[in-house]
N, C-alpha and C. Protein backbone atom coordinates (compact mmCIF):
# COMPACT_ATOMS: atom_id res chain seq x y z
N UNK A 1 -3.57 -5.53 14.24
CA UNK A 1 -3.55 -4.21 13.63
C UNK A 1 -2.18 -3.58 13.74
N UNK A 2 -1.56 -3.99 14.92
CA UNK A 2 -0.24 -3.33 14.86
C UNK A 2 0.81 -3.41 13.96
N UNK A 3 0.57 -5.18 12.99
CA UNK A 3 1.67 -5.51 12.15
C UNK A 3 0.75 -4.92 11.25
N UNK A 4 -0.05 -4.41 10.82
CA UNK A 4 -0.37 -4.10 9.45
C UNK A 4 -0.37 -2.27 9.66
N UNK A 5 -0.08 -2.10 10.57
CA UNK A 5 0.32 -0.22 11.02
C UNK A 5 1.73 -0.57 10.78
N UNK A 6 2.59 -1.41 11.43
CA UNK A 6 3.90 -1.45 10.84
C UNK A 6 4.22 -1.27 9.60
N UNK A 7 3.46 -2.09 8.92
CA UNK A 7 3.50 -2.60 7.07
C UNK A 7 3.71 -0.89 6.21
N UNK A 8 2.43 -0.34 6.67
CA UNK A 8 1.75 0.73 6.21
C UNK A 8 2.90 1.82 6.61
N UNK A 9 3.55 1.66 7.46
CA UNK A 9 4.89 3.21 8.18
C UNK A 9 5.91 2.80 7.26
N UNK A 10 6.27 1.41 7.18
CA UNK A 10 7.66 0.84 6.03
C UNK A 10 7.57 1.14 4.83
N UNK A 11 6.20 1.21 4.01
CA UNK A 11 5.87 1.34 2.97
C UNK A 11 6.00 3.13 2.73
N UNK A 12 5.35 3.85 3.62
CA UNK A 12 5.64 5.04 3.42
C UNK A 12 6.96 5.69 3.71
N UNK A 13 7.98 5.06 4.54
CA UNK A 13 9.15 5.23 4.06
C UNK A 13 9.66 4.72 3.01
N UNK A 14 9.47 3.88 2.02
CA UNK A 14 9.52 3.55 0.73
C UNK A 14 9.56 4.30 0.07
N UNK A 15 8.15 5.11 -0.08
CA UNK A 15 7.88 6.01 -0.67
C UNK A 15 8.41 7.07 -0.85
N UNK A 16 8.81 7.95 0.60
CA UNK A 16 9.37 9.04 0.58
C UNK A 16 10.84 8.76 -0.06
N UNK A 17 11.54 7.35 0.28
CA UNK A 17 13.58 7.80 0.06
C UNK A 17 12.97 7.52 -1.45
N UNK A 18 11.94 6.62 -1.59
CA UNK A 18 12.44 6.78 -3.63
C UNK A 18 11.47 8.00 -3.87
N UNK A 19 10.71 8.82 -3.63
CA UNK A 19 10.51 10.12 -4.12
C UNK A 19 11.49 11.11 -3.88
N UNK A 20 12.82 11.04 -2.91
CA UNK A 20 13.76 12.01 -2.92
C UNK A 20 14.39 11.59 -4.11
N UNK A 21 14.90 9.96 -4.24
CA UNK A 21 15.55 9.65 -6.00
C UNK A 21 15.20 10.11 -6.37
N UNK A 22 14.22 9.23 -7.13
CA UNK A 22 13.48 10.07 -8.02
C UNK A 22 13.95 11.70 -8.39
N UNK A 23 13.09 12.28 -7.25
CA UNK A 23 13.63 13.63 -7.69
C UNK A 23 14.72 14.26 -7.67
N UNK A 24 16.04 13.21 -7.18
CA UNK A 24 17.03 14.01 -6.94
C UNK A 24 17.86 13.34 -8.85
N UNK A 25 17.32 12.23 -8.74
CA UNK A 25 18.16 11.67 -10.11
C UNK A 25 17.15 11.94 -11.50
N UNK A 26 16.34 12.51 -11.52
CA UNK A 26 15.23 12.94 -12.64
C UNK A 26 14.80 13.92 -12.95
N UNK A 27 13.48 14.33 -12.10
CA UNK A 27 12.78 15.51 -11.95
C UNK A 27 11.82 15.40 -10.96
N UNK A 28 11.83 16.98 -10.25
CA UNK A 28 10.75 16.87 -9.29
C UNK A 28 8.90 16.47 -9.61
N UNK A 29 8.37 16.17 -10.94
CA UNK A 29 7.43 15.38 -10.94
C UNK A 29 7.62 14.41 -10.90
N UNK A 30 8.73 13.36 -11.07
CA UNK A 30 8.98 12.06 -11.11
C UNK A 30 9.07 12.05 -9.68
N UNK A 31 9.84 12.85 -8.91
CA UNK A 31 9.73 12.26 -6.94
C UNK A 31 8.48 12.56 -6.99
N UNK A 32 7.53 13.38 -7.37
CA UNK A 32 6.04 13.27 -6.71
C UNK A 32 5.31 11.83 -7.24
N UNK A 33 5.51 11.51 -8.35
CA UNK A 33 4.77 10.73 -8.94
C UNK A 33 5.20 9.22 -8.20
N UNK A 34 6.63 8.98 -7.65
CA UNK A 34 7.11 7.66 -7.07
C UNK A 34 6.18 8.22 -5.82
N UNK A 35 6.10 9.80 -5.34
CA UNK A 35 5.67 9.37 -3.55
C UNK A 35 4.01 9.20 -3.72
N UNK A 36 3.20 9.28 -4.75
CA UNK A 36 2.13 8.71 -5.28
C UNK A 36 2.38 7.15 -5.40
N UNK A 37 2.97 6.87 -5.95
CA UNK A 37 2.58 4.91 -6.26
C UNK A 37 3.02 4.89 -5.32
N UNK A 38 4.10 4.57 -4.22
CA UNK A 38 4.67 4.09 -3.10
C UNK A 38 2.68 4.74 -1.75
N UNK A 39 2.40 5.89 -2.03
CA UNK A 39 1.35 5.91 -0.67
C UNK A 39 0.21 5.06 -1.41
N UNK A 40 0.29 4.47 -2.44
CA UNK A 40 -1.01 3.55 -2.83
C UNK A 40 -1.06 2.68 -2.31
N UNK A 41 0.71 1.80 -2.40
CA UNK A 41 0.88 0.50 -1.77
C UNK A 41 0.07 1.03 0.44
N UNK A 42 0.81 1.82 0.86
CA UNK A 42 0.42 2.33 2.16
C UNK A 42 -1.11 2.71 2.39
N UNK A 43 -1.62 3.39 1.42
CA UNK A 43 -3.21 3.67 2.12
C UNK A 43 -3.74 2.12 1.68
N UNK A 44 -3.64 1.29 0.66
CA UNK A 44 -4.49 -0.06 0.26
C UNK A 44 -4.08 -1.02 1.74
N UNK A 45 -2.53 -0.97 1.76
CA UNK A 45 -2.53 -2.00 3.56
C UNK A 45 -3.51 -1.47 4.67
N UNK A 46 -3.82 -0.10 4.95
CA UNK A 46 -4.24 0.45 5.93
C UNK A 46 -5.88 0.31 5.88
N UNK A 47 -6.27 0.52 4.60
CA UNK A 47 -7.62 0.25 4.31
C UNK A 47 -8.07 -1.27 4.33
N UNK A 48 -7.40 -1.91 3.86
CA UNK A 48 -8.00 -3.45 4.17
C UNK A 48 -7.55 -3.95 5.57
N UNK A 49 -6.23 -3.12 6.59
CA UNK A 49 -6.81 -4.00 7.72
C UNK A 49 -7.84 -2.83 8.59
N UNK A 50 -7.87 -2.04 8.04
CA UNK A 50 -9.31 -1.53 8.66
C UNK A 50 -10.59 -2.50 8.30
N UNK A 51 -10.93 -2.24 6.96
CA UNK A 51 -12.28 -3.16 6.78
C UNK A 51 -11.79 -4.88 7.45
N UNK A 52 -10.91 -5.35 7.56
CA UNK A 52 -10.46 -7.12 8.12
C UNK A 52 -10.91 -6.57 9.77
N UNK A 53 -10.03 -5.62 10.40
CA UNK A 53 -9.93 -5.89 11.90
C UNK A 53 -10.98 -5.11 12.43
N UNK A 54 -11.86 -4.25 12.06
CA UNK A 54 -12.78 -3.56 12.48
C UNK A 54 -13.76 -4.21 13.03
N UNK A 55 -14.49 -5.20 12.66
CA UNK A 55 -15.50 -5.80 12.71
C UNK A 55 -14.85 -7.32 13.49
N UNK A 56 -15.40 -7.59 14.76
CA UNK A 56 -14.93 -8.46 15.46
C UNK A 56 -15.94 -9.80 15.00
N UNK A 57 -15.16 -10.71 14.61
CA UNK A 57 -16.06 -11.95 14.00
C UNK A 57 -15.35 -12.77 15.08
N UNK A 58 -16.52 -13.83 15.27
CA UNK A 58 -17.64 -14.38 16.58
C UNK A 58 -16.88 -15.80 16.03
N UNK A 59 -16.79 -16.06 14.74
CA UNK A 59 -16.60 -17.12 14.18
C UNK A 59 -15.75 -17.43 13.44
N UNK A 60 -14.69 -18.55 12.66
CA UNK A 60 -13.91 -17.96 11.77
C UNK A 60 -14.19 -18.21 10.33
N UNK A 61 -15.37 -18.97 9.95
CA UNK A 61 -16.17 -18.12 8.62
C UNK A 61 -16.11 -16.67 8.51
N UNK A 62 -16.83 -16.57 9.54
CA UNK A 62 -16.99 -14.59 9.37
C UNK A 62 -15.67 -13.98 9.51
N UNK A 63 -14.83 -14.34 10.03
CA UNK A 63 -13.59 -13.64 10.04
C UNK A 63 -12.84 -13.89 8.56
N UNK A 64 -12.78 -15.18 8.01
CA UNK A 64 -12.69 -15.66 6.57
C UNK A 64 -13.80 -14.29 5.72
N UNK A 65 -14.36 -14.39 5.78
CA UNK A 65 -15.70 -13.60 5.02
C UNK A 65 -15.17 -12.06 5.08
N UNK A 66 -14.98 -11.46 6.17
CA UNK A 66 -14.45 -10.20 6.19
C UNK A 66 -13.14 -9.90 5.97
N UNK A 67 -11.87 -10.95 5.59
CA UNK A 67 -11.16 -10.65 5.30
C UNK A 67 -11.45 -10.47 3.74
N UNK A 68 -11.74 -11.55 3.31
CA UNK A 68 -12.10 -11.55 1.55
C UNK A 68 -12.63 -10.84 0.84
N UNK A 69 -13.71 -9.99 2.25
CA UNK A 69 -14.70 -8.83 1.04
C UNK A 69 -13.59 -7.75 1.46
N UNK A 70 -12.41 -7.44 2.82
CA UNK A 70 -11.64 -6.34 2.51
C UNK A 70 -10.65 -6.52 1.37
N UNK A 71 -10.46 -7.53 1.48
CA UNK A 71 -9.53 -7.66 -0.62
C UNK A 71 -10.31 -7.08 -2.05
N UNK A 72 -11.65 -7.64 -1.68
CA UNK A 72 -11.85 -7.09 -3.05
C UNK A 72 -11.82 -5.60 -2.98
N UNK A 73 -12.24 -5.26 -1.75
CA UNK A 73 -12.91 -3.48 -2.05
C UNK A 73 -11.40 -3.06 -2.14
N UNK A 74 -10.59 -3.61 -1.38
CA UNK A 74 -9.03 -3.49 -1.78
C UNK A 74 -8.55 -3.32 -3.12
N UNK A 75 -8.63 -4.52 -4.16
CA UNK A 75 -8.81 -4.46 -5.42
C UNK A 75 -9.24 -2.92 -6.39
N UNK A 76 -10.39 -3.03 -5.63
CA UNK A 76 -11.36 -2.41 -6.45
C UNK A 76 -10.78 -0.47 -6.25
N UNK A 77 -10.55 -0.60 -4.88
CA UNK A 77 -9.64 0.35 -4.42
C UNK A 77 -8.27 0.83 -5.36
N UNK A 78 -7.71 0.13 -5.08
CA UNK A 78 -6.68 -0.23 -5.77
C UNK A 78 -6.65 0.20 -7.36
N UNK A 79 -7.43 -0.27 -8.30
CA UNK A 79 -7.59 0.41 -9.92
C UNK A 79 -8.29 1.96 -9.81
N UNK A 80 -8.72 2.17 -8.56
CA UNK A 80 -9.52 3.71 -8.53
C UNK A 80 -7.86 4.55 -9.07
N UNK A 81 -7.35 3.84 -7.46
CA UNK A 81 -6.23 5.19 -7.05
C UNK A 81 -5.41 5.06 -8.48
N UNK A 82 -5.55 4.00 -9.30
CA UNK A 82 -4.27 3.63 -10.19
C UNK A 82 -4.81 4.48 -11.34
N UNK A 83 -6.41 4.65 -11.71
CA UNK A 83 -6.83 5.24 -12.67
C UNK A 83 -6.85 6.90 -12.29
N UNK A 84 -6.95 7.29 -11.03
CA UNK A 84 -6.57 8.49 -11.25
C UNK A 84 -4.79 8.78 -11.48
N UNK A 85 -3.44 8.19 -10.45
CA UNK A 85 -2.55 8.31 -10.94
C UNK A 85 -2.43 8.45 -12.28
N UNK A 86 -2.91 7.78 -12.84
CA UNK A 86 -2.34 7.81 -14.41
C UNK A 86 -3.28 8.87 -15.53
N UNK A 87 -4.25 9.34 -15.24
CA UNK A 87 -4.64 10.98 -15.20
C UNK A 87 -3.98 11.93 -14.89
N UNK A 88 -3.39 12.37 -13.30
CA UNK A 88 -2.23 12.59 -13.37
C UNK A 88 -0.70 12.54 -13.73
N UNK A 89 -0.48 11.75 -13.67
CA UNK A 89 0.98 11.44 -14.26
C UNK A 89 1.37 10.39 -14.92
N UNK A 90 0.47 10.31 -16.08
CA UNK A 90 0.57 9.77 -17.48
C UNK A 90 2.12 9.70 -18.07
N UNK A 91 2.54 11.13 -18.18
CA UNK A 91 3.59 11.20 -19.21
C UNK A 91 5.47 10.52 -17.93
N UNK A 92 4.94 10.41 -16.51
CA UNK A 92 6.01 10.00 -15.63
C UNK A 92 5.39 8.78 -14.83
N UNK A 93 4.66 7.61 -15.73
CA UNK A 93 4.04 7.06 -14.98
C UNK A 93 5.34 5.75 -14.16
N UNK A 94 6.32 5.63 -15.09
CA UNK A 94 7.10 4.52 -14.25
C UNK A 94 7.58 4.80 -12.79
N UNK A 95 7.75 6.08 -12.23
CA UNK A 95 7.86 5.91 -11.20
C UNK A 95 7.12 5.71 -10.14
N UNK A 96 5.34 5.77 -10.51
CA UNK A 96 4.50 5.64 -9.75
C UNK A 96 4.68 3.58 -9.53
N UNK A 97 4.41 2.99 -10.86
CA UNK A 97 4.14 1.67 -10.77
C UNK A 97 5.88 1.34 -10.06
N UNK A 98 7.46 1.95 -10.16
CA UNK A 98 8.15 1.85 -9.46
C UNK A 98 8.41 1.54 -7.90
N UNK A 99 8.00 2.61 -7.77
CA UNK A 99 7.59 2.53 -5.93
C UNK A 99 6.23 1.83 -5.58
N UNK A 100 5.31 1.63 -5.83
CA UNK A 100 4.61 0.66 -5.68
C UNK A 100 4.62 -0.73 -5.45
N UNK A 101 5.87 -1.02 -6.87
CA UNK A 101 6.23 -2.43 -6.39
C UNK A 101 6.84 -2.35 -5.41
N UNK A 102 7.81 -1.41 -4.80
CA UNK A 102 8.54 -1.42 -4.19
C UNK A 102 8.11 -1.71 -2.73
N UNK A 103 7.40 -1.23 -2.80
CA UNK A 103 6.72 -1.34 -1.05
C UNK A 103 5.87 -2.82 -0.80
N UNK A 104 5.76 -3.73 -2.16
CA UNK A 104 4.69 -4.85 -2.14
C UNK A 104 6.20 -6.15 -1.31
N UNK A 105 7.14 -5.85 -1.44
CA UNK A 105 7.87 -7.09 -0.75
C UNK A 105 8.06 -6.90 1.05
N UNK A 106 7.31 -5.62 1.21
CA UNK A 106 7.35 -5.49 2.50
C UNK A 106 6.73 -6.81 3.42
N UNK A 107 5.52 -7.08 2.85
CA UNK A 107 4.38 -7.46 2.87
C UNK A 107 5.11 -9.58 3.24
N UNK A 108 6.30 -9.44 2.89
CA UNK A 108 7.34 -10.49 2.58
C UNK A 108 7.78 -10.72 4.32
N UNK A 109 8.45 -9.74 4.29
CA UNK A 109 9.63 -9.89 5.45
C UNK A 109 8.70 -9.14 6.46
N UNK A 110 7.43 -8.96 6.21
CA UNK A 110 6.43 -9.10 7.81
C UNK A 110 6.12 -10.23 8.10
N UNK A 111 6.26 -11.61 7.65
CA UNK A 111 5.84 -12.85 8.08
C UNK A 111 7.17 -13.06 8.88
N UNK A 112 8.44 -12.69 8.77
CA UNK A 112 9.49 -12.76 9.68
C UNK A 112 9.62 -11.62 10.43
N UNK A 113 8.36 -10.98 11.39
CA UNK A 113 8.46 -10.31 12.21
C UNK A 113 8.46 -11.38 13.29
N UNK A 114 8.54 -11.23 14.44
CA UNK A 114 8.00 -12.02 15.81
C UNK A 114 6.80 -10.74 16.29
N UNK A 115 5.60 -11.31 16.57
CA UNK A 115 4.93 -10.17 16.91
C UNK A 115 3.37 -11.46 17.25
N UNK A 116 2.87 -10.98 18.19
CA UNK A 116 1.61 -11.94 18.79
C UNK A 116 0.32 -10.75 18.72
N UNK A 117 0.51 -10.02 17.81
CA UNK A 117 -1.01 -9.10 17.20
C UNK A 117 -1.78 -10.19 16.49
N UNK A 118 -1.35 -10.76 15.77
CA UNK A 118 -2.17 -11.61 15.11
C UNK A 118 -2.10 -10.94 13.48
């Protein structure tokens, strides 16, 4: 849980320096709308290793099993927050899907952490 609390703090600093761009090189709905896609990438890490690490599996089927159903609800998660963003901020949507990607290579250079959380 600790590397995926790491993941989730990097990502929301993501978020925030490209919502100051954003708003410092655009407009202040465009920094809100990047610090929207950038906390999607951050609440979706935090929510799936909640549903993965919550539930202590006995076995590693079940640990297989509970990681896979936290992806989908992840997924499924995932097009909620994207279908309301884009309700909201339709007409500034590139900076939402911007920072979003932005925070997904985090997810990269956590396999070159050293860290024994698991």
């Amino acid at each position: 849980m600790k590397t995926a609390t790491r993941i989730a703090l990097l990502q929301a600093l993501i978020a925030v320096i490209s919502a100051a761009l954003w708003a410092a090189f655009a407009d202040l709905r465009s920094g809100l709308a990047a610090l929207v896609g950038g906390s999607i990438g951050a609440v979706l890490t935090i929510y799936a290793a909640i549903k993965t690490f919550s539930v202590a599996a006995s076995d590693a089927p079940h640990a297989v099993m509970n990681f896979y159903r936290a992806e989908v609800r992840k997924l499924i998660l995932a097009a909620v927050l994207f279908a309301v963003a884009v309700r909201f901020f339709a007409e500034v949507f590139a900076p939402v899907v911007v920072t979003f990607a932005l925070t997904l290579p985090v997810y990269w250079f956590a396999l070159l952490w050293d860290t024994n959380d698991g």
